[in-house]
C-alpha atoms as a PDB file:
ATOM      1  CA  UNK A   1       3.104 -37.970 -14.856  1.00  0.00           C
ATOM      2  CA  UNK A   2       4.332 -34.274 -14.639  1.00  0.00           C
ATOM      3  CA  UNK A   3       2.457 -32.039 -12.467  1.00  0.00           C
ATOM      4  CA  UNK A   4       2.000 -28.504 -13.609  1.00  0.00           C
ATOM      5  CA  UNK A   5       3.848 -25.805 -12.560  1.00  0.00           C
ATOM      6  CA  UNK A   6       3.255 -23.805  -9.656  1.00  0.00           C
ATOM      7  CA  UNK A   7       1.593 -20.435 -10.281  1.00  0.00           C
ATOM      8  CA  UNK A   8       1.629 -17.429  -8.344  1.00  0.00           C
ATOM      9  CA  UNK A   9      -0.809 -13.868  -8.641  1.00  0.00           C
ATOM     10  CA  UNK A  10      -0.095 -10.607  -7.939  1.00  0.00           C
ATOM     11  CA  UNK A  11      -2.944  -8.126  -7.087  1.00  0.00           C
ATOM     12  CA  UNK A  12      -2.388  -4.465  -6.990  1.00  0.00           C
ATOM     13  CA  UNK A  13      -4.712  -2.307  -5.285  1.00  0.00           C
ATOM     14  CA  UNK A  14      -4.512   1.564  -5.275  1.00  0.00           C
ATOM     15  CA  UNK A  15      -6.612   3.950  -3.831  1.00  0.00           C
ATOM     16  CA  UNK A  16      -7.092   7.271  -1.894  1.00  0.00           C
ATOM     17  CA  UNK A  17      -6.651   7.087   2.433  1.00  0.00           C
ATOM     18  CA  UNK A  18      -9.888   6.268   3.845  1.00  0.00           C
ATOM     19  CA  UNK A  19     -11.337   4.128   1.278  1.00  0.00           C
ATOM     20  CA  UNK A  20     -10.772   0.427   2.754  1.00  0.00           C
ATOM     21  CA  UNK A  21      -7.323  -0.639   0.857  1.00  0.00           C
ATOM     22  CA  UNK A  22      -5.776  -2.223   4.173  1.00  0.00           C
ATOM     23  CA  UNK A  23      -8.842  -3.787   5.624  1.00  0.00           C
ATOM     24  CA  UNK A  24      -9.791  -5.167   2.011  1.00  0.00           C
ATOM     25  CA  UNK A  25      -6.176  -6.625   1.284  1.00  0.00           C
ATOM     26  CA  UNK A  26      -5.140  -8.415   4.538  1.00  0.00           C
ATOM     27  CA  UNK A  27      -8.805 -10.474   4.051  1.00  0.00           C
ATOM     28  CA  UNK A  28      -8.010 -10.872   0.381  1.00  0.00           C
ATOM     29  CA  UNK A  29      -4.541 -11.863   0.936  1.00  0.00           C
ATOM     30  CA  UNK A  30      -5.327 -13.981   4.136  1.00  0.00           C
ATOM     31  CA  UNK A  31      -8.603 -15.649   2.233  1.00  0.00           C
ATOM     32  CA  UNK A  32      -6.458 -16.710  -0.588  1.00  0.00           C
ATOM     33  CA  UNK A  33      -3.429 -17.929   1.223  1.00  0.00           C
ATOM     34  CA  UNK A  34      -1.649 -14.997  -0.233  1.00  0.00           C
ATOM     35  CA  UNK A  35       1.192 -12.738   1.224  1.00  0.00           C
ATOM     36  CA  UNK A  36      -0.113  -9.022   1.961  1.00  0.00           C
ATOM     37  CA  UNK A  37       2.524  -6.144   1.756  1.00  0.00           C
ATOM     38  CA  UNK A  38       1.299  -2.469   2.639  1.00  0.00           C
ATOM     39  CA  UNK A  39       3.436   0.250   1.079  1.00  0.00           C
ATOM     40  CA  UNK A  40       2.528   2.601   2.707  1.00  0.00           C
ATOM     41  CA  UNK A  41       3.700   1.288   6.018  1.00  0.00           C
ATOM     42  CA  UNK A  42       7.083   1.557   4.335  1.00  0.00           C
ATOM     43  CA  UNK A  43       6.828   5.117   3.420  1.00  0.00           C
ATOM     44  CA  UNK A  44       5.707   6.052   6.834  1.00  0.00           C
ATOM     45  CA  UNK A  45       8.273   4.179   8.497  1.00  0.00           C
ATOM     46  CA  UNK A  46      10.845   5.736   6.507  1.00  0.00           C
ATOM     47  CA  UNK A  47       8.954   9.148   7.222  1.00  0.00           C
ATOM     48  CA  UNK A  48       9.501   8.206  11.234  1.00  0.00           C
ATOM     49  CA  UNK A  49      13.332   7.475  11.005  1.00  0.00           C
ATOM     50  CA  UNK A  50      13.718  11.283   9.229  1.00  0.00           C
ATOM     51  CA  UNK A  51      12.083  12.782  12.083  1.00  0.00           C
ATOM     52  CA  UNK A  52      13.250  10.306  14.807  1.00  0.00           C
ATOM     53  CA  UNK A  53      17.107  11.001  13.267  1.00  0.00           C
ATOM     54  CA  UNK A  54      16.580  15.137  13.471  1.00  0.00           C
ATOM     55  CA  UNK A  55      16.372  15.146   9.737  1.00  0.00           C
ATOM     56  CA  UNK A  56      14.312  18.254   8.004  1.00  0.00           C
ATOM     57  CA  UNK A  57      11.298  16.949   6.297  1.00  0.00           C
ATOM     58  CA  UNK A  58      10.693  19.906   4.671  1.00  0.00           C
ATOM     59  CA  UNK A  59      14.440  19.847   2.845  1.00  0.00           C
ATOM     60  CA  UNK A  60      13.854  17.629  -0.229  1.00  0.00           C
ATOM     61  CA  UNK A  61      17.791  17.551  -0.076  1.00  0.00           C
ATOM     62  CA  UNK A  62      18.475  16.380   3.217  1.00  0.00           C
ATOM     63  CA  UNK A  63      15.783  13.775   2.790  1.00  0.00           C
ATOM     64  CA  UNK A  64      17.510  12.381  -0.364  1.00  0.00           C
ATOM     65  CA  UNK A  65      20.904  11.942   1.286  1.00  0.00           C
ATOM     66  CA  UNK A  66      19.528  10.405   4.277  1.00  0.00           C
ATOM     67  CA  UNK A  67      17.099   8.054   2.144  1.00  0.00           C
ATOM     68  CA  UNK A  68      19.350   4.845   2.224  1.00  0.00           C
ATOM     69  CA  UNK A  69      20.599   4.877   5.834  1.00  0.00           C
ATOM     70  CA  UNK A  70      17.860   3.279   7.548  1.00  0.00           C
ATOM     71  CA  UNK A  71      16.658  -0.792   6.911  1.00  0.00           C
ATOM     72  CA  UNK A  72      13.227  -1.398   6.364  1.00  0.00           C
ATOM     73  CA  UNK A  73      12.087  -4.478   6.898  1.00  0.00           C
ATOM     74  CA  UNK A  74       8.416  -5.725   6.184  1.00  0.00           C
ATOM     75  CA  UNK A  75       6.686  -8.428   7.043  1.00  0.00           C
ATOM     76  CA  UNK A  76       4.061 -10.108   4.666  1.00  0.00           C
ATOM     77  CA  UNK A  77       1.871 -12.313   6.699  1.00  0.00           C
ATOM     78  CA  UNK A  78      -1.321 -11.219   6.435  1.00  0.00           C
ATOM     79  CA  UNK A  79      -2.820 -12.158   9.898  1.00  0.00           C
ATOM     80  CA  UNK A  80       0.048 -10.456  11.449  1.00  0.00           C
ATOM     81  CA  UNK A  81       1.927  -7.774   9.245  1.00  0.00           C
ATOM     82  CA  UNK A  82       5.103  -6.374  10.873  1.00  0.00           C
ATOM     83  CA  UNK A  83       7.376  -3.418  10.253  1.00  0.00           C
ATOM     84  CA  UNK A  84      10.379  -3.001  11.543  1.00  0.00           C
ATOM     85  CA  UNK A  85      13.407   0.053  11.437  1.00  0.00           C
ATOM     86  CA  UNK A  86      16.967  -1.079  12.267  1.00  0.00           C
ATOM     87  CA  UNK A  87      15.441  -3.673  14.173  1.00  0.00           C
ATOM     88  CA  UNK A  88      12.964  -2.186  15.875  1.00  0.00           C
ATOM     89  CA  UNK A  89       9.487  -2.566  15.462  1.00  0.00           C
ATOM     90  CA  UNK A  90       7.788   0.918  14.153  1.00  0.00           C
ATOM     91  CA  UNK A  91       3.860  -0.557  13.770  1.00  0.00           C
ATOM     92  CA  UNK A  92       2.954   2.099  16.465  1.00  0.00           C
ATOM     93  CA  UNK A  93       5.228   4.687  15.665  1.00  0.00           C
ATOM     94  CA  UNK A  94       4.326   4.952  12.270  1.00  0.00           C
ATOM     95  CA  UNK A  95       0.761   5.914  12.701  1.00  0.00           C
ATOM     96  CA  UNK A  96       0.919   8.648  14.767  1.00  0.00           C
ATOM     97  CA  UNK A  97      -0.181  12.444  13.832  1.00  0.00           C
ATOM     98  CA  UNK A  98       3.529  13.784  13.193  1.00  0.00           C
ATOM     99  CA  UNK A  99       4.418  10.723  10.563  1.00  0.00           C
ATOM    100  CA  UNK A 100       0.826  10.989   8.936  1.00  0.00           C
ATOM    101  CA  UNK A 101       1.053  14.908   8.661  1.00  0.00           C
ATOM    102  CA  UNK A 102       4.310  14.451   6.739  1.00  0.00           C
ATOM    103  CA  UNK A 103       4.712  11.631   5.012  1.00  0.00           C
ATOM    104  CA  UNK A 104       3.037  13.010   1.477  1.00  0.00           C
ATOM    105  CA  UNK A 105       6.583  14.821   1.509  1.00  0.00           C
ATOM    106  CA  UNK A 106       8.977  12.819   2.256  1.00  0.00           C
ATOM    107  CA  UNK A 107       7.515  10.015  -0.179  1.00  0.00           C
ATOM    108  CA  UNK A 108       7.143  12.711  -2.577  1.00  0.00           C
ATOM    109  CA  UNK A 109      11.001  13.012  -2.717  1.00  0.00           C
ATOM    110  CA  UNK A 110      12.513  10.658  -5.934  1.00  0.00           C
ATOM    111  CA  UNK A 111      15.190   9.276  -3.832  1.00  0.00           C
ATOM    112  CA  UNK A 112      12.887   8.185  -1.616  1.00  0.00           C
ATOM    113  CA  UNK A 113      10.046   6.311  -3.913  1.00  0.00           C
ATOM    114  CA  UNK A 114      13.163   4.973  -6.249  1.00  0.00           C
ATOM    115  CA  UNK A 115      14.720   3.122  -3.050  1.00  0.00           C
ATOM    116  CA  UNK A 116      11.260   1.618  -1.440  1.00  0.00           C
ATOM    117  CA  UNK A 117      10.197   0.532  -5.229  1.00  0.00           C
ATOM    118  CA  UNK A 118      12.586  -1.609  -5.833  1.00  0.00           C
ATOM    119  CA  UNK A 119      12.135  -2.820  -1.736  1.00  0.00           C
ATOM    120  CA  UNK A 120       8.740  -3.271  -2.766  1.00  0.00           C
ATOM    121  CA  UNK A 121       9.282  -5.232  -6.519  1.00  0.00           C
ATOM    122  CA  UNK A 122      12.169  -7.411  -4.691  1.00  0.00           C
ATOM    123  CA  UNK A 123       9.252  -8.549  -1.724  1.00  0.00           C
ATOM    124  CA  UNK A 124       6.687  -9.196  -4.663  1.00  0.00           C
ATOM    125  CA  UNK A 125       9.259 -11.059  -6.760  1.00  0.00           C
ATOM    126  CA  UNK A 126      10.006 -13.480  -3.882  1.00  0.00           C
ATOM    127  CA  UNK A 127       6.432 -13.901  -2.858  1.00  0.00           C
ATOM    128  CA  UNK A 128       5.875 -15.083  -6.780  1.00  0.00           C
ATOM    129  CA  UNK A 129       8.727 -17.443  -6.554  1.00  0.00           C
ATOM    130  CA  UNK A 130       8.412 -18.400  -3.458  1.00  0.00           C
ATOM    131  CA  UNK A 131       4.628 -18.486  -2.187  1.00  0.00           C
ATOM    132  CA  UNK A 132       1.331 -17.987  -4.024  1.00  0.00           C
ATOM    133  CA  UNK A 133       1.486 -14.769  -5.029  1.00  0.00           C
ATOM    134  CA  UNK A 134       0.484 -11.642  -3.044  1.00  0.00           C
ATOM    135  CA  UNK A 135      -1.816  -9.047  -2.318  1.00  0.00           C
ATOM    136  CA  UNK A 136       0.224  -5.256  -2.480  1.00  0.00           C
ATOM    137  CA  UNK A 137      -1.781  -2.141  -1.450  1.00  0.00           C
ATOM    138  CA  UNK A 138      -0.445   1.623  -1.774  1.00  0.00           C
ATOM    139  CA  UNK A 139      -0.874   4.588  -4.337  1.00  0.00           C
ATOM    140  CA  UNK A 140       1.166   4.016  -7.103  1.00  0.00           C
ATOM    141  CA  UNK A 141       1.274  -0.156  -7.304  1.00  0.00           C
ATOM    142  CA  UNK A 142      -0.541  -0.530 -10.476  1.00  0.00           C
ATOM    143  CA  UNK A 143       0.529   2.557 -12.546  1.00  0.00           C
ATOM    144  CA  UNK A 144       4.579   2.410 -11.769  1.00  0.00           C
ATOM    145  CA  UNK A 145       5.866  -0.406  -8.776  1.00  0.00           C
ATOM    146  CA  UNK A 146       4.180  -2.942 -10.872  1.00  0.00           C
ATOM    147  CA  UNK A 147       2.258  -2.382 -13.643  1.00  0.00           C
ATOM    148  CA  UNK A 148       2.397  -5.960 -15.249  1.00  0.00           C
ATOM    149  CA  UNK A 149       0.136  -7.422 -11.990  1.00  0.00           C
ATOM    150  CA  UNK A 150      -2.094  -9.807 -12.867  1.00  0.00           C
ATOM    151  CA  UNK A 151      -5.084  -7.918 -11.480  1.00  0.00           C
ATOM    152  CA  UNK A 152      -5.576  -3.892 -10.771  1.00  0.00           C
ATOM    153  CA  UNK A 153      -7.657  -2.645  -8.342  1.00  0.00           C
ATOM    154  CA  UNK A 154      -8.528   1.060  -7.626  1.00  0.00           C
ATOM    155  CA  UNK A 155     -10.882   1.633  -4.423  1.00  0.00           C
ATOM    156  CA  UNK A 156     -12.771   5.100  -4.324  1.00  0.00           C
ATOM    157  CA  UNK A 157     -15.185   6.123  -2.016  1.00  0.00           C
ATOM    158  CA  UNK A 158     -16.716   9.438  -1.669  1.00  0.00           C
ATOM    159  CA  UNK A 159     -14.564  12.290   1.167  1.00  0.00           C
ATOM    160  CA  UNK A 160     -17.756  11.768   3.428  1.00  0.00           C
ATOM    161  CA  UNK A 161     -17.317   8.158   3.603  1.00  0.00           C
ATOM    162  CA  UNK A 162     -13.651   8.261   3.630  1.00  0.00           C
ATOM    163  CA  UNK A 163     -13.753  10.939   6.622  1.00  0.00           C
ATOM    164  CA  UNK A 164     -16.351   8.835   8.518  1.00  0.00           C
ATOM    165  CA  UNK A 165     -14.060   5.823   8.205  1.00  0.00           C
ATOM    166  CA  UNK A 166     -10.877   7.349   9.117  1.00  0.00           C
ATOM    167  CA  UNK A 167     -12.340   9.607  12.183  1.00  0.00           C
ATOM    168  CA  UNK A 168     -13.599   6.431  13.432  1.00  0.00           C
ATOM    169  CA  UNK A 169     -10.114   4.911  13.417  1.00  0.00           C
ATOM    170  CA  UNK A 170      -8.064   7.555  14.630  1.00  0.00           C
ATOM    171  CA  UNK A 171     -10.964   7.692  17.946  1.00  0.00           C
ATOM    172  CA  UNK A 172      -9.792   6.716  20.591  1.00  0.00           C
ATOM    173  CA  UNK A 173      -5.839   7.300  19.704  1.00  0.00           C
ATOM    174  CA  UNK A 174      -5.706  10.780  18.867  1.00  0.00           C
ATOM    175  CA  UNK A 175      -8.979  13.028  19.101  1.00  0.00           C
ATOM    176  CA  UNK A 176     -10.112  13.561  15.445  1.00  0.00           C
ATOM    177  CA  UNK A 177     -13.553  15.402  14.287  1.00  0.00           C
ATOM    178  CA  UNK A 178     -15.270  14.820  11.223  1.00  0.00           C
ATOM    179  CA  UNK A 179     -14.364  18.209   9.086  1.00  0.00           C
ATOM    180  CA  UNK A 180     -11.076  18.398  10.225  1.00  0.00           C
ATOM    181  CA  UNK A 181     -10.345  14.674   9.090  1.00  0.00           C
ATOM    182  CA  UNK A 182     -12.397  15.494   5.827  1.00  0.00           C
ATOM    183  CA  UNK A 183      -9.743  18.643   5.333  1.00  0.00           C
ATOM    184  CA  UNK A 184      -6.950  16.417   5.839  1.00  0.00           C
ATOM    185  CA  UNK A 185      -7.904  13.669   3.327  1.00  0.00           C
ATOM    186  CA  UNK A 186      -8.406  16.024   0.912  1.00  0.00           C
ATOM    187  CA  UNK A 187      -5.229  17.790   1.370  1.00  0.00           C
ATOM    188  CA  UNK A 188      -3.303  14.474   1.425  1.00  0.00           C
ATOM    189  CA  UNK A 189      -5.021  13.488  -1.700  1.00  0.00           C
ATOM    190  CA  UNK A 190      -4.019  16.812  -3.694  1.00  0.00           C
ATOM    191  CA  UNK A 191      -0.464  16.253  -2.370  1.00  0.00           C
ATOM    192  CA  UNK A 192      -0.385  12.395  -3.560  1.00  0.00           C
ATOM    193  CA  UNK A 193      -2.323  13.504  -6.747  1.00  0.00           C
ATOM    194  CA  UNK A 194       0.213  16.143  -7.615  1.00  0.00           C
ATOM    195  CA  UNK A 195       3.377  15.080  -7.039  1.00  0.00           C
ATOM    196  CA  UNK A 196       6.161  14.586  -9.809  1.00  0.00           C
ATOM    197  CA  UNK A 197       7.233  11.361  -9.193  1.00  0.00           C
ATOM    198  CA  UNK A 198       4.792   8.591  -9.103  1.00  0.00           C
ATOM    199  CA  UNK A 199       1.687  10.659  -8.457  1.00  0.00           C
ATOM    200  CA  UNK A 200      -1.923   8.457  -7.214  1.00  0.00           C
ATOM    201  CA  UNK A 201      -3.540   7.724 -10.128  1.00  0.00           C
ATOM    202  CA  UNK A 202      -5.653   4.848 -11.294  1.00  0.00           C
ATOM    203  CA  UNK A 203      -4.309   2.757 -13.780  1.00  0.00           C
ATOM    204  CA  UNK A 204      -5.855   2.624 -17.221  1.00  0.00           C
ATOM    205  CA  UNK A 205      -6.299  -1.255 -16.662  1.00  0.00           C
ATOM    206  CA  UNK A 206      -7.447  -1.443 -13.404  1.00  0.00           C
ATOM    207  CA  UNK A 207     -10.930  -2.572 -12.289  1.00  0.00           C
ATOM    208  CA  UNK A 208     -12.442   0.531 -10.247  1.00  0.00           C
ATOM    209  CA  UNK A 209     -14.447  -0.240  -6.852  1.00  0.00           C
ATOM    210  CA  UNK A 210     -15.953   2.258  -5.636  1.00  0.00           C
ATOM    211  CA  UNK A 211     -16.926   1.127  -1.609  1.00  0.00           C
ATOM    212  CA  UNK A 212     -19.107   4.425  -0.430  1.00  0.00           C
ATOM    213  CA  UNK A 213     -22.314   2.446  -0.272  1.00  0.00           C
ATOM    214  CA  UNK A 214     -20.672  -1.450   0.339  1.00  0.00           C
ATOM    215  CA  UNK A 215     -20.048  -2.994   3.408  1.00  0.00           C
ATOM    216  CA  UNK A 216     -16.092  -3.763   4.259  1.00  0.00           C
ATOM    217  CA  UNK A 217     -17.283  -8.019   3.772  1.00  0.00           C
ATOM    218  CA  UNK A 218     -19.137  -6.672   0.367  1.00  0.00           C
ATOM    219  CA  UNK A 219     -15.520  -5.081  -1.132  1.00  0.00           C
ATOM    220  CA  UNK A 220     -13.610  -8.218  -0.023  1.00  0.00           C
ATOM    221  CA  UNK A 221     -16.112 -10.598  -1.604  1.00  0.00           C
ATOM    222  CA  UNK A 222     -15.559  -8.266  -4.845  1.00  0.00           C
ATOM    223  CA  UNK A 223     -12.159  -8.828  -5.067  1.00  0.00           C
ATOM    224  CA  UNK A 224     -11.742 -11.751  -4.073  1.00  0.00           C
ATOM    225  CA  UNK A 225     -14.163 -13.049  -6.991  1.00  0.00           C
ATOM    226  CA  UNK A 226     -12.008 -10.271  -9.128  1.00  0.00           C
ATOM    227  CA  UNK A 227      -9.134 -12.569  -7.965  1.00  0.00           C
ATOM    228  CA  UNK A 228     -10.696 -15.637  -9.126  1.00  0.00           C
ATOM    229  CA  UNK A 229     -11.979 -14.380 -12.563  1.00  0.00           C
ATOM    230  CA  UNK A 230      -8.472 -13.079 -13.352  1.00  0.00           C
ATOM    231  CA  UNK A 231      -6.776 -16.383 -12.439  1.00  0.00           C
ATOM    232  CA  UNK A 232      -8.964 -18.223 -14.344  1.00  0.00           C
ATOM    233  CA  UNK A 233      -8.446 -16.175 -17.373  1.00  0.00           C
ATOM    234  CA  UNK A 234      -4.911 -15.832 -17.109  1.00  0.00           C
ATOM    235  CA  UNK A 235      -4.025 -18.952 -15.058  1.00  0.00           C
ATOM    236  CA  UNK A 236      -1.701 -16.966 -12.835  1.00  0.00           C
ATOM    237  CA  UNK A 237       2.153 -16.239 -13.197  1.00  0.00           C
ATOM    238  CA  UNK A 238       4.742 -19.020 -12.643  1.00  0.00           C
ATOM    239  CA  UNK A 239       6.467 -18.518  -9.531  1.00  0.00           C
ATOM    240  CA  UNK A 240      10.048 -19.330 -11.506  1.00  0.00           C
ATOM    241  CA  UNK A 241       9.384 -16.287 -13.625  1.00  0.00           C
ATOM    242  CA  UNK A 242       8.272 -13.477 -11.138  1.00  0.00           C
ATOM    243  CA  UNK A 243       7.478 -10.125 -11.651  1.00  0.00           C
ATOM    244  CA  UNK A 244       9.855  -7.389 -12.933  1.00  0.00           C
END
């Protein structure tokens, strides 16, 4: 008797800084058995090796030429995600004040976002051939990286929320107060918002959470039965087939 084929799911799930997306994916990923791939690691580590290589962030230009030197390498295990740069593990680097205060403009350059794309579509594509699927947070995943996922999530929260959140996380590493993080989440949402290429946006299909008043365990459980509706519906994508 023939067994059926394997099938795989891809979740996308977009939203603002501040609002859960990381926290919320690795337990979806790692409660399904699926990989977990965070995007934005990716543009911040590309963000570190233009200012670690003496290149001028603010030069649109020189940020295009220099986009496809550096190897970005990410990995998708959601209990222990790694990122590394020619080798060398960036998971610190990446978070610090400099990379966070100008990352909205590298990533903003179309060079940039055309080259970790198709990084991005080519880890999906083996995680749906090769594993169970995967869980891929960022900004743009279900409006333009891949907008034929099998399930769309946008997490919102309100900028109190988000600010109380993020201050919280940055204590301890780098001294952050509550209006100033507020500013800053705001400012890196208008930049995000606005740009040309690939701007945050919610995707007309997605399923919007918003996580002000929910409890990190409360989003999770959301998805995760989001996850399991969607499956059922669909019954998943065969792994031979992948995602495009």
């Amino acid at each position: 008797m023939e067994t059926a084929a394997p099938t795989a799911v891809i979740v996308a799930i977009d939203g603002p800084s501040g609002t859960g997306k990381s926290s919320t994916s690795k337990a979806v990923a790692a409660k399904l058995g699926l990989r977990y791939l965070d995007t934005g690691a990716q543009y911040r580590a590309i963000t570190w090796w233009m200012i670690t290589n003496g290149i001028d962030t603010d030069d649109p230009q020189a940020i295009a030429l220099a986009a496809g030197k550096p190897s970005i390498v990410s990995g998708t295990d959601p209990s222990a995600p790694t990122i590394t740069v020619d080798g060398q593990d960036a998971s610190g680097p990446i978070r610090s004040k400099e990379v966070t205060s100008k990352v909205s403009a590298v990533s903003a350059v179309p060079e940039v976002r055309t080259l970790i794309t198709e990084l991005q579509r080519s880890i999906t594509a083996e995680a749906a051939e090769e594993a169970d699927g995967i869980v891929v947070e960022g900004r743009d995943i279900g409006t333009t990286v891949l907008p034929d996922a099998d399930l769309k999530v946008f997490l919102t929260a309100s900028p109190e929320a988000r600010a109380a959140r993020r201050s919280g996380e940055l204590r301890g590493k780098e001294a952050a107060d509550l209006a100033a993080t507020k500013e800053a989440l705001i400012k890196r949402d208008a930049a995000d918002s606005g740009r040309h290429t690939s701007p945050l946006a919610k995707a007309d299909d997605a399923v919007e959470v918003d996580t002000t008043e929910l409890t990190l365990d409360q989003v999770i459980e959301c998805v995760v039965t989001l996850v399991a509706e969607r499956r059922s519906a669909t019954g998943g994508t065969e792994k031979r087939a992948g995602r495009s």
